[in-house]
Protein backbone atom coordinates (compact mmCIF):
# COMPACT_ATOMS: atom_id res chain seq x y z
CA UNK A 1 3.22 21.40 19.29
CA UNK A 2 1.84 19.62 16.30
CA UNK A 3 0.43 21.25 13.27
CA UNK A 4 -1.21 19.42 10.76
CA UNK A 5 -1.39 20.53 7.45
CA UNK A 6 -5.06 20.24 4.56
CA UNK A 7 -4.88 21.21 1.01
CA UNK A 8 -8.10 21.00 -0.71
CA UNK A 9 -7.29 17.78 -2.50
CA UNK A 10 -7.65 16.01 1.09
CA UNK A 11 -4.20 15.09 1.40
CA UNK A 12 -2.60 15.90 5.24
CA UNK A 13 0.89 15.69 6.77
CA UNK A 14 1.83 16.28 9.81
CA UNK A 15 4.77 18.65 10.93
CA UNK A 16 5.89 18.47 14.61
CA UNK A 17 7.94 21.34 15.91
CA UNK A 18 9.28 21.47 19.03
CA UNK A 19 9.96 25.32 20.24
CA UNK A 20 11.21 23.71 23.30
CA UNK A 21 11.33 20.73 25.70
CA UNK A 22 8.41 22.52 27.63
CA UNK A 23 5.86 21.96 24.67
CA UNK A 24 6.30 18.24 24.68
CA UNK A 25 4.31 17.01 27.18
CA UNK A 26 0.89 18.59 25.73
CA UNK A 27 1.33 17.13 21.87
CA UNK A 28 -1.10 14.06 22.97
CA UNK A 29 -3.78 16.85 23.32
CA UNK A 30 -3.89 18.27 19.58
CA UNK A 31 -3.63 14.69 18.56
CA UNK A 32 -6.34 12.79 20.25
CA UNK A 33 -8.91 15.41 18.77
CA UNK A 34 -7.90 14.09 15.43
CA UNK A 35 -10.84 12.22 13.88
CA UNK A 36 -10.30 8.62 13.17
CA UNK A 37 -12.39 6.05 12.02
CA UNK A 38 -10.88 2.22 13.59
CA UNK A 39 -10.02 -0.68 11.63
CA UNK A 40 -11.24 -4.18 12.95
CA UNK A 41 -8.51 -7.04 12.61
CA UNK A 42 -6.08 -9.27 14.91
CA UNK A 43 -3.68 -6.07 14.11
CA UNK A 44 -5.81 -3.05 13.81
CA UNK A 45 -5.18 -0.58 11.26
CA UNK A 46 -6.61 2.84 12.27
CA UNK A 47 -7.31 4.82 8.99
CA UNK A 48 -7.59 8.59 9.12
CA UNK A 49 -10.66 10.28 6.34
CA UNK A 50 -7.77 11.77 4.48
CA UNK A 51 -5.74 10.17 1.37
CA UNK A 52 -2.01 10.28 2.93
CA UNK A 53 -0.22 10.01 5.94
CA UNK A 54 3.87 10.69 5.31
CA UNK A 55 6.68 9.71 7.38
CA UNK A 56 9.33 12.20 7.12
CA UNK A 57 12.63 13.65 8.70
CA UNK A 58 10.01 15.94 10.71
CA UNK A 59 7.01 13.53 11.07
CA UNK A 60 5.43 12.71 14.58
CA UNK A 61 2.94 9.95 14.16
CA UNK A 62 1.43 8.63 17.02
CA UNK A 63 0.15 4.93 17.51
CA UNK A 64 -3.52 6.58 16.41
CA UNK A 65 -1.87 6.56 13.06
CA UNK A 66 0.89 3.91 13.33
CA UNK A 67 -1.19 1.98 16.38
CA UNK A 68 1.22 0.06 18.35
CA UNK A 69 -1.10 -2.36 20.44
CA UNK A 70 -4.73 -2.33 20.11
CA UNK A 71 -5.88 0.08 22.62
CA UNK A 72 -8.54 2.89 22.91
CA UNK A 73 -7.41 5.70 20.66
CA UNK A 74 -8.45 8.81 22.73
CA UNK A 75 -5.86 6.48 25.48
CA UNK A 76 -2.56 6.56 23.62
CA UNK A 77 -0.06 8.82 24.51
CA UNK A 78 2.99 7.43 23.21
CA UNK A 79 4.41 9.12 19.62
CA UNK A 80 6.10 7.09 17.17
CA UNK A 81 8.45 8.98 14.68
CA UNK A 82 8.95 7.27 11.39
CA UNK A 83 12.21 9.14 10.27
CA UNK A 84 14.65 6.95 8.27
CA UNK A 85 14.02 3.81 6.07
CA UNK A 86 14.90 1.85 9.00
CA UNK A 87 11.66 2.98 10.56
CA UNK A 88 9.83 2.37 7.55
CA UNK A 89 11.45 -1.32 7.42
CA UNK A 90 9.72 -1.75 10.73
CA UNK A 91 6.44 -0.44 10.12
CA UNK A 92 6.40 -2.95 7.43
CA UNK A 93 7.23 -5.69 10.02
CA UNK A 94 4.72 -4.42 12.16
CA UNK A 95 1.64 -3.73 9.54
CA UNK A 96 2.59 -5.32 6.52
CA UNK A 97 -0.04 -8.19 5.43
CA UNK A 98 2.20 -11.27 7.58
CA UNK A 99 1.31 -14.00 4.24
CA UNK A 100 2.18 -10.89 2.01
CA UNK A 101 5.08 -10.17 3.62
CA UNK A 102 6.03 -13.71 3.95
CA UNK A 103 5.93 -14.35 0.46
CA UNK A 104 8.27 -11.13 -0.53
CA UNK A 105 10.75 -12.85 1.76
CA UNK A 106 10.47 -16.58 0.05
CA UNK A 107 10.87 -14.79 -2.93
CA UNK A 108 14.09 -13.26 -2.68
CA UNK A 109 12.52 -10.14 -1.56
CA UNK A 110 11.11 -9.56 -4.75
CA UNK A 111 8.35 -6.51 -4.46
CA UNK A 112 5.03 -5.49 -5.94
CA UNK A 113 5.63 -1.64 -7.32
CA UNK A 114 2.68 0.23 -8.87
CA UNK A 115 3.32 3.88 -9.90
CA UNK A 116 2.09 6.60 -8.01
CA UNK A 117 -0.89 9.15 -8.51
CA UNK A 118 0.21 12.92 -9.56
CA UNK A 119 -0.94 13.98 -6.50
CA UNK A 120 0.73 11.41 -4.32
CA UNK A 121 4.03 11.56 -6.34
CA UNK A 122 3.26 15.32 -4.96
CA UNK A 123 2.98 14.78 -1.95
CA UNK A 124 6.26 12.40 -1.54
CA UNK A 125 8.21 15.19 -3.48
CA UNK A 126 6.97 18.02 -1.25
CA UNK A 127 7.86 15.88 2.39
CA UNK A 128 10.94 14.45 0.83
CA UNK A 129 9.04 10.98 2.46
CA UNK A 130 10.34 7.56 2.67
CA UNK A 131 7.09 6.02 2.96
CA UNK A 132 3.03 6.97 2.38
CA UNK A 133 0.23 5.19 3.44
CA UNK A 134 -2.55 5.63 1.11
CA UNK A 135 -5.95 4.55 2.50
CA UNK A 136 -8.42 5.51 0.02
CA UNK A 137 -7.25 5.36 -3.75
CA UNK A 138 -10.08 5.26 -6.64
CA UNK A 139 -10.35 2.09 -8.25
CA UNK A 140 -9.90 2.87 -12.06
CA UNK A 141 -9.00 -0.56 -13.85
CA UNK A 142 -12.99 -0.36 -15.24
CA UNK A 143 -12.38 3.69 -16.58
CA UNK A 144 -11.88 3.90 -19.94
CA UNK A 145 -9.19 6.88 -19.24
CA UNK A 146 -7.25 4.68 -17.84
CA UNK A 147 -5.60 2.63 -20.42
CA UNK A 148 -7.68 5.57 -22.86
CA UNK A 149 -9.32 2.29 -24.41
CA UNK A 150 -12.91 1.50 -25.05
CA UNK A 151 -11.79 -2.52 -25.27
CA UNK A 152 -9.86 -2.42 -22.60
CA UNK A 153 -12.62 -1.12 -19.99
CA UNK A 154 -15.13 -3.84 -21.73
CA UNK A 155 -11.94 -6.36 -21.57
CA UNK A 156 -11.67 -5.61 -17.27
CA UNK A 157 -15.77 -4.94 -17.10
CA UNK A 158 -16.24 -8.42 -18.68
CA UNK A 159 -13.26 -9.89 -16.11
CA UNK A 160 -15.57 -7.67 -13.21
CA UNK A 161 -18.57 -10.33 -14.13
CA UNK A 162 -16.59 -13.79 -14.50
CA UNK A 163 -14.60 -12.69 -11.29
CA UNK A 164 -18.02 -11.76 -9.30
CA UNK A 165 -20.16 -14.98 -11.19
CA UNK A 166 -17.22 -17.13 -9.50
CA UNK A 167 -18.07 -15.57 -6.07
CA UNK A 168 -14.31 -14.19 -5.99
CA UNK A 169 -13.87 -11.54 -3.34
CA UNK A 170 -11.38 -9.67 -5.55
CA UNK A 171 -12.16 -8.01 -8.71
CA UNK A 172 -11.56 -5.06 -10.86
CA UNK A 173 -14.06 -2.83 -9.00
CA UNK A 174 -12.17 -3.40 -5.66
CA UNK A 175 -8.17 -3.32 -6.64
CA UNK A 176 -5.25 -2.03 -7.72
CA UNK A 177 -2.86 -3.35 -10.99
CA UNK A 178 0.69 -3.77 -9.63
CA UNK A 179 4.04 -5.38 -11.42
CA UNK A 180 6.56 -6.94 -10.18
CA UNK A 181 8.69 -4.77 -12.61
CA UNK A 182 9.69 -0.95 -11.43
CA UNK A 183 10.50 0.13 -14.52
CA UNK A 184 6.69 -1.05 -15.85
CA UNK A 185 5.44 0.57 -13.05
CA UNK A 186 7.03 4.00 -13.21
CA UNK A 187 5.25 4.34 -16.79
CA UNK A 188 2.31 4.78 -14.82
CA UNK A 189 4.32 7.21 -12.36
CA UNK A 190 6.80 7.39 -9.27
CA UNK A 191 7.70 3.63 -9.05
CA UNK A 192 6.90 2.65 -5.15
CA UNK A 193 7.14 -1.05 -4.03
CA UNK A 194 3.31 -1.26 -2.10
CA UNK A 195 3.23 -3.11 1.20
CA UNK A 196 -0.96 -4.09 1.81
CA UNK A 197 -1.80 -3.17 5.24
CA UNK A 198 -3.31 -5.44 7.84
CA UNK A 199 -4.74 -9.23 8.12
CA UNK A 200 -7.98 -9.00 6.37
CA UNK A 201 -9.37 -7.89 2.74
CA UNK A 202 -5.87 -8.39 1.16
CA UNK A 203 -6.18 -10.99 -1.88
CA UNK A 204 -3.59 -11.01 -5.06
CA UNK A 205 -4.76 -13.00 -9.03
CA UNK A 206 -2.46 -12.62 -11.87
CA UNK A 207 -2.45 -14.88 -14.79
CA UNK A 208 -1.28 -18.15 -14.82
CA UNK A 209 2.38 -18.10 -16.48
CA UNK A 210 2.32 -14.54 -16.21
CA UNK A 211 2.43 -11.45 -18.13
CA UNK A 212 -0.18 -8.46 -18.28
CA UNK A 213 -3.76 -8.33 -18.02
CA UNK A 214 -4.43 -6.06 -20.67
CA UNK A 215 -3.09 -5.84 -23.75
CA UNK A 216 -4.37 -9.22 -24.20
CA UNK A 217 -1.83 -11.52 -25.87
CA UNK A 218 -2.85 -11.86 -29.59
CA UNK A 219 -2.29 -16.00 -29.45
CA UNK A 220 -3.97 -16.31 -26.00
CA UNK A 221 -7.06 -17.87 -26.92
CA UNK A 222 -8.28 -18.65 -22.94
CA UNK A 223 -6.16 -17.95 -19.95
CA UNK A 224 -6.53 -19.26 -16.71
CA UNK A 225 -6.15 -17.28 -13.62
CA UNK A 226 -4.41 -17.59 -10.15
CA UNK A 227 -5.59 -16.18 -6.79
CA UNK A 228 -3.93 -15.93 -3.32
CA UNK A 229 -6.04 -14.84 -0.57
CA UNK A 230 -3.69 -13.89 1.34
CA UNK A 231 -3.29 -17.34 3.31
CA UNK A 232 -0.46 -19.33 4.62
CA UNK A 233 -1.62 -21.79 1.87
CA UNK A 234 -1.04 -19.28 -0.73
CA UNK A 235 2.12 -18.14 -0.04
CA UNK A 236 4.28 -20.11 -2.11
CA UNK A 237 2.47 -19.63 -4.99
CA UNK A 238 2.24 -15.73 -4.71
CA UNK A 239 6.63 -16.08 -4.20
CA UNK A 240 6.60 -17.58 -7.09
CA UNK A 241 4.49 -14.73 -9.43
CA UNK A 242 6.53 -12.08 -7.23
CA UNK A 243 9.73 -13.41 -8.85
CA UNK A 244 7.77 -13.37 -12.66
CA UNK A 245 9.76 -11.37 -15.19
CA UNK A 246 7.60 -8.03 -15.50
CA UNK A 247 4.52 -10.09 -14.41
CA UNK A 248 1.12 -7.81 -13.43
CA UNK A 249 -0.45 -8.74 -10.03
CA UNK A 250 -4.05 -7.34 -9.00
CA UNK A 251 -4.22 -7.03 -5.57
CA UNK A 252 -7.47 -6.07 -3.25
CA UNK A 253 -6.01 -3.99 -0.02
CA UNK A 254 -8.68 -2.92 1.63
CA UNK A 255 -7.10 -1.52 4.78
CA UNK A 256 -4.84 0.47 2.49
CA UNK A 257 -0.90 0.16 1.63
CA UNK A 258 2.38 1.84 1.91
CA UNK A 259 4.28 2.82 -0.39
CA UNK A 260 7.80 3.15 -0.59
CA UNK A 261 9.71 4.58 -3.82
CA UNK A 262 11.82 2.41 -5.48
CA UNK A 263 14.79 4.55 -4.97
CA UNK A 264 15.34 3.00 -1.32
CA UNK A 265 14.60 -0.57 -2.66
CA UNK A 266 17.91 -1.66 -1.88
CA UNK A 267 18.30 -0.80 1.43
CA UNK A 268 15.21 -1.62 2.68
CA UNK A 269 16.43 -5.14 1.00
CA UNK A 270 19.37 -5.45 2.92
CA UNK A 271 17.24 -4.50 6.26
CA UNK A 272 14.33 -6.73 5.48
CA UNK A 273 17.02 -9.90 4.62
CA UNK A 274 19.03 -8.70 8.17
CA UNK A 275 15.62 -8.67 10.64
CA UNK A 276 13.71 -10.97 9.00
């Protein structure tokens, strides 16, 4: 049977346990009740109202979750157990952003980290996970807490209006701050390489030459920005930032993203470089 599992800070995992072979064939049932909003897209993305979904050693996640053709939810019956990093690999095959992905590859599998919320570093600790898929994380590059500066909240409020005056899709008020550095990103927590989810509503911009967003550079006078949107197009150019020495990447993911902690980076390396 399948039990899942609510704190009150929203965040769910699911535990299957199987007393015996006998209690197998009703699991669809307490599944299928299971609300879920669906994701439009040439590879849906289904997205549950809760912040996490972990794959663990004891994780049963059916294709509601981890949808494995686009059929009606309340029809699936088949149960897909994310269990190892080789899973994980694969779900990144499957759901990964294809330009994204493509462009990790050209780059020498180079990945985008960001460092994890307390509560979803909590959640990885607790389900000893090898992969979360967070679907709803507050945007927080215009808060003053977090950099705790007053300039830089007007620095990213002032980037919000030249972004939005420029008709750009992605801005501050709709993405995250990732680096292509692990160690830069575990100052902000858990260091997890992020994997954007699905075929629409994923764009990247860093700076041109590279380097951070905030603090500005003292001698940068004007700096010009780059964009991917996630296009064939852009994929050589986003390889390229992805190999940048500590470089910061914004990126808009509006199906959500996985994240997988940098501790397994090189062996999902080697299995990315051997399937792909």
């Amino acid at each position: 049977y399948l039990v899942l599992f609510l704190t009150r800070r929203g965040i769910v995992s699911m535990r299957a346990l199987f007393i015996s072979s006998i209690f197998t064939a009703p699991l669809h049932h307490f599944v299928v009740c299971y609300n879920l909003v669906p994701h439009d897209g040439r590879r849906s993305i289904l997205k549950t109202r809760r912040n996490f979904v972990t794959f663990t050693t004891t994780s049963i996640l059916s294709p509601l979750l981890l949808p494995l053709s686009d059929q009606n939810a309340c029809a699936a019956e088949e149960y897909y157990s994310m269990s190892t990093i080789k899973e994980t690999a694969q779900y990144i095959q499957k759901y990964t952003n294809e330009n994204f992905l493509r462009s990790v590859m050209e780059s020498d599998c180079n990945f985008l980290y960001r460092g994890l919320s307390p509560d979803a570093n909590k959640q990885l600790v607790i389900e000893n996970s090898s992969g979360l898929v967070i679907t709803d994380e507050p945007f927080d590059l215009l808060d003053v807490e977090t950099y705790g500066s007053n300039a830089a909240a007007t620095y990213f409020q002032s980037l919000e209006v030249q972004m939005n005056a420029n008709r750009l899709s992605i801005r501050p008020s709709n993405s995250h701050m990732g680096s292509t550095c692990p160690l830069e990103a575990a100052k902000w927590g858990t260091a997890v390489s992020i994997w954007p989810l699905g075929e629409h509503g994923v764009q990247f911009a860093w700076m041109e030459g590279g380097g951070l967003f905030w603090p500005v550079p003292a001698s940068s006078q004007s700096r010009a920005m780059a964009l991917s949107d996630g296009t064939q197009n852009d994929d050589k150019r986003l390889s390229e930032a992805l190999r940048g020495d500590a470089w910061e990447i914004m990126f808009r993911a509006d199906n959500g993203f996985l994240a997988v902690p940098a501790a397994f980076d090189d062996e999902l390396k080697e299995i990315l470089r051997r399937n792909i």
